[in-house]
Protein backbone atom coordinates (compact mmCIF):
# COMPACT_ATOMS: atom_id res chain seq x y z
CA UNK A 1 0.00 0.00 0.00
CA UNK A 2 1.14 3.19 -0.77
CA UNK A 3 2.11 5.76 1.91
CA UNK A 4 -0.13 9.06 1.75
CA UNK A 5 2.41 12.30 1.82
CA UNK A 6 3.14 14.35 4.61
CA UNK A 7 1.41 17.27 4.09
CA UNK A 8 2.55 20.78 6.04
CA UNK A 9 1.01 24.00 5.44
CA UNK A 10 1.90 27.27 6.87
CA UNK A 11 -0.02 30.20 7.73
CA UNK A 12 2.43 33.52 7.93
CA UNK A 13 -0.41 35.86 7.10
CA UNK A 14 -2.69 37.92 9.51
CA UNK A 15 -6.57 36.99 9.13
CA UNK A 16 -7.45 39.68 7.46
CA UNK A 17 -5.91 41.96 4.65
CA UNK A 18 -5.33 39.33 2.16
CA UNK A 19 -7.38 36.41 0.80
CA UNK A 20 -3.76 34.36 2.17
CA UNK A 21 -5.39 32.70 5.51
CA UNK A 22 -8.88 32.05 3.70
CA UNK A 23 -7.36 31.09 1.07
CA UNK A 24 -4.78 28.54 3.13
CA UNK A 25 -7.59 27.04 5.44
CA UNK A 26 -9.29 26.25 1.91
CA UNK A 27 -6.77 24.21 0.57
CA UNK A 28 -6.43 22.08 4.01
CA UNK A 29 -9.97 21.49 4.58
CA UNK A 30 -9.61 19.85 0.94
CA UNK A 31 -6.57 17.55 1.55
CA UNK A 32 -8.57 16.77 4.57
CA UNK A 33 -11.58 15.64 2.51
CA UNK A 34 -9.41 13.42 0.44
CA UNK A 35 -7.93 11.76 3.80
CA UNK A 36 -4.17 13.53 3.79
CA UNK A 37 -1.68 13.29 6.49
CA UNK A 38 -1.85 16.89 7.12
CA UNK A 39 -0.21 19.40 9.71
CA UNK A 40 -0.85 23.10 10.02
CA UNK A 41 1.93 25.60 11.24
CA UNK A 42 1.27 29.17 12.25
CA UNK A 43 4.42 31.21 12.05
CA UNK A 44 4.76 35.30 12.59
CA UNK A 45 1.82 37.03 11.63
CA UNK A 46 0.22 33.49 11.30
CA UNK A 47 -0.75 33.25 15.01
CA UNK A 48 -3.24 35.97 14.29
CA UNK A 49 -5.35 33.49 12.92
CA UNK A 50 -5.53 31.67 16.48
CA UNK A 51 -6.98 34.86 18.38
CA UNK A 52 -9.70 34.17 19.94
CA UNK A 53 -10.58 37.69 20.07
CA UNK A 54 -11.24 38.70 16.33
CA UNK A 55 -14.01 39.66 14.13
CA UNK A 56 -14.14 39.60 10.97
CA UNK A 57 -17.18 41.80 11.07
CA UNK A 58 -14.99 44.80 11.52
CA UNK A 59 -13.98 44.34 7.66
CA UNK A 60 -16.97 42.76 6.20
CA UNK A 61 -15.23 39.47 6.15
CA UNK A 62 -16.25 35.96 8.24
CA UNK A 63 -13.83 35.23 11.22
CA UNK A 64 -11.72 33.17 10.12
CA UNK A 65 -11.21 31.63 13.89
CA UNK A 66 -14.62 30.43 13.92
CA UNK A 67 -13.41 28.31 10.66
CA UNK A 68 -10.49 26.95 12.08
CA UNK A 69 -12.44 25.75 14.67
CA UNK A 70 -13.48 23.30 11.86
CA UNK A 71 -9.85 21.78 11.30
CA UNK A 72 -10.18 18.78 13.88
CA UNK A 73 -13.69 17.99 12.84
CA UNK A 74 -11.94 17.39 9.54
CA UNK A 75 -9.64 15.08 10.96
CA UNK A 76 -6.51 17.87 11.15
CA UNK A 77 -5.50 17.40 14.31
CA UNK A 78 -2.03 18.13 13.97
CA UNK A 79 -1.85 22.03 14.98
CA UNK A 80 1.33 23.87 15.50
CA UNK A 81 2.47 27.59 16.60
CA UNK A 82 6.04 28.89 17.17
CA UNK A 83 6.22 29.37 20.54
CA UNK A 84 7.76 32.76 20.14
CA UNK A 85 5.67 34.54 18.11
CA UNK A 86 2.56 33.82 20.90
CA UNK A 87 3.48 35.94 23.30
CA UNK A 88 5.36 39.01 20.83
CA UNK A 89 1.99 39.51 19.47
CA UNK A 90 0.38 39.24 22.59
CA UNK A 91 -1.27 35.74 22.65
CA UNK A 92 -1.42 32.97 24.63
CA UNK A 93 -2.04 29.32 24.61
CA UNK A 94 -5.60 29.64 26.76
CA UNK A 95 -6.89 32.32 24.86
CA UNK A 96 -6.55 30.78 21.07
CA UNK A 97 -9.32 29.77 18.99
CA UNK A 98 -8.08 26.29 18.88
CA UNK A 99 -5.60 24.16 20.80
CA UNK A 100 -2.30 24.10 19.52
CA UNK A 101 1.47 22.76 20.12
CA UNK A 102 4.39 25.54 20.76
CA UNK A 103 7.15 24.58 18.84
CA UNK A 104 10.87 26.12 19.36
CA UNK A 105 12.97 27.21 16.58
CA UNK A 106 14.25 23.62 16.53
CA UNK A 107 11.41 21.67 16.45
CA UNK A 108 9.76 23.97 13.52
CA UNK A 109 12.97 22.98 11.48
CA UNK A 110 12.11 19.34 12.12
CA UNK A 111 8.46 19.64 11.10
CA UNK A 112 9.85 20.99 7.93
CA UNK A 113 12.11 18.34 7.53
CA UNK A 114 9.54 15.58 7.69
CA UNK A 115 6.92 17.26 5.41
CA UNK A 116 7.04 15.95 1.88
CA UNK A 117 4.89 18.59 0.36
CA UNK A 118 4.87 22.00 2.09
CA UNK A 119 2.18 24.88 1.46
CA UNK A 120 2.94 28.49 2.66
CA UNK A 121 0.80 30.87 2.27
């Protein structure tokens, strides 16, 4: 049988501003319909996404953290966030829309590493 790819995708944009982190959770909700071994990353800006405090509203858009929300009900329950970029932009692990795994510097690299297909948007 063959192994599925390793899937990573990675979310450096804010929520709103672009069509980059609609756009992004699009493509993994569809490699999650077709059964992918798929991780999501949220680097920088990225970690924006996780807020629990946002409204799209504000900009006429949905919120996108409602959406995530969606990710493990898709079977994505592989959710990552650099640990560093939490607390610069004034976030923390209790207060996300979703629960997710710091990762160092190190460990980011790793996750790379494994991925056989990588999607940054």
């Amino acid at each position: 049988m063959k192994r599925s790819k390793k899937l990573l995708f990675v979310a450096r944009s804010a929520p709103y501003g672009s069509a980059r982190a609609r756009t992004l959770l699009d493509v993994v909700l569809a490699a999650a319909v077709f059964e992918q071994d798929a991780a999501m990353l949220f680097l920088g800006d990225g970690v924006y996404q996780l807020s629990n405090h946002q409204d799209g509203s504000a900009v006429s858009a949905k919120t996108l953290g409602k959406s995530l929300a969606a990710l493990p009900l898709y079977g994505i329950g592989k959710l990552f966030a650099e640990a560093a970029a939490l607390p610069e932009r004034g976030l923390e692990l209790g207060e996300l829309a979703l629960p997710v795994e710091p990762l160092c510097n190190r460990q980011i690299r790793e996750l790379f590493e494994r991925a056989d297909v990588v999607f940054n948007l």
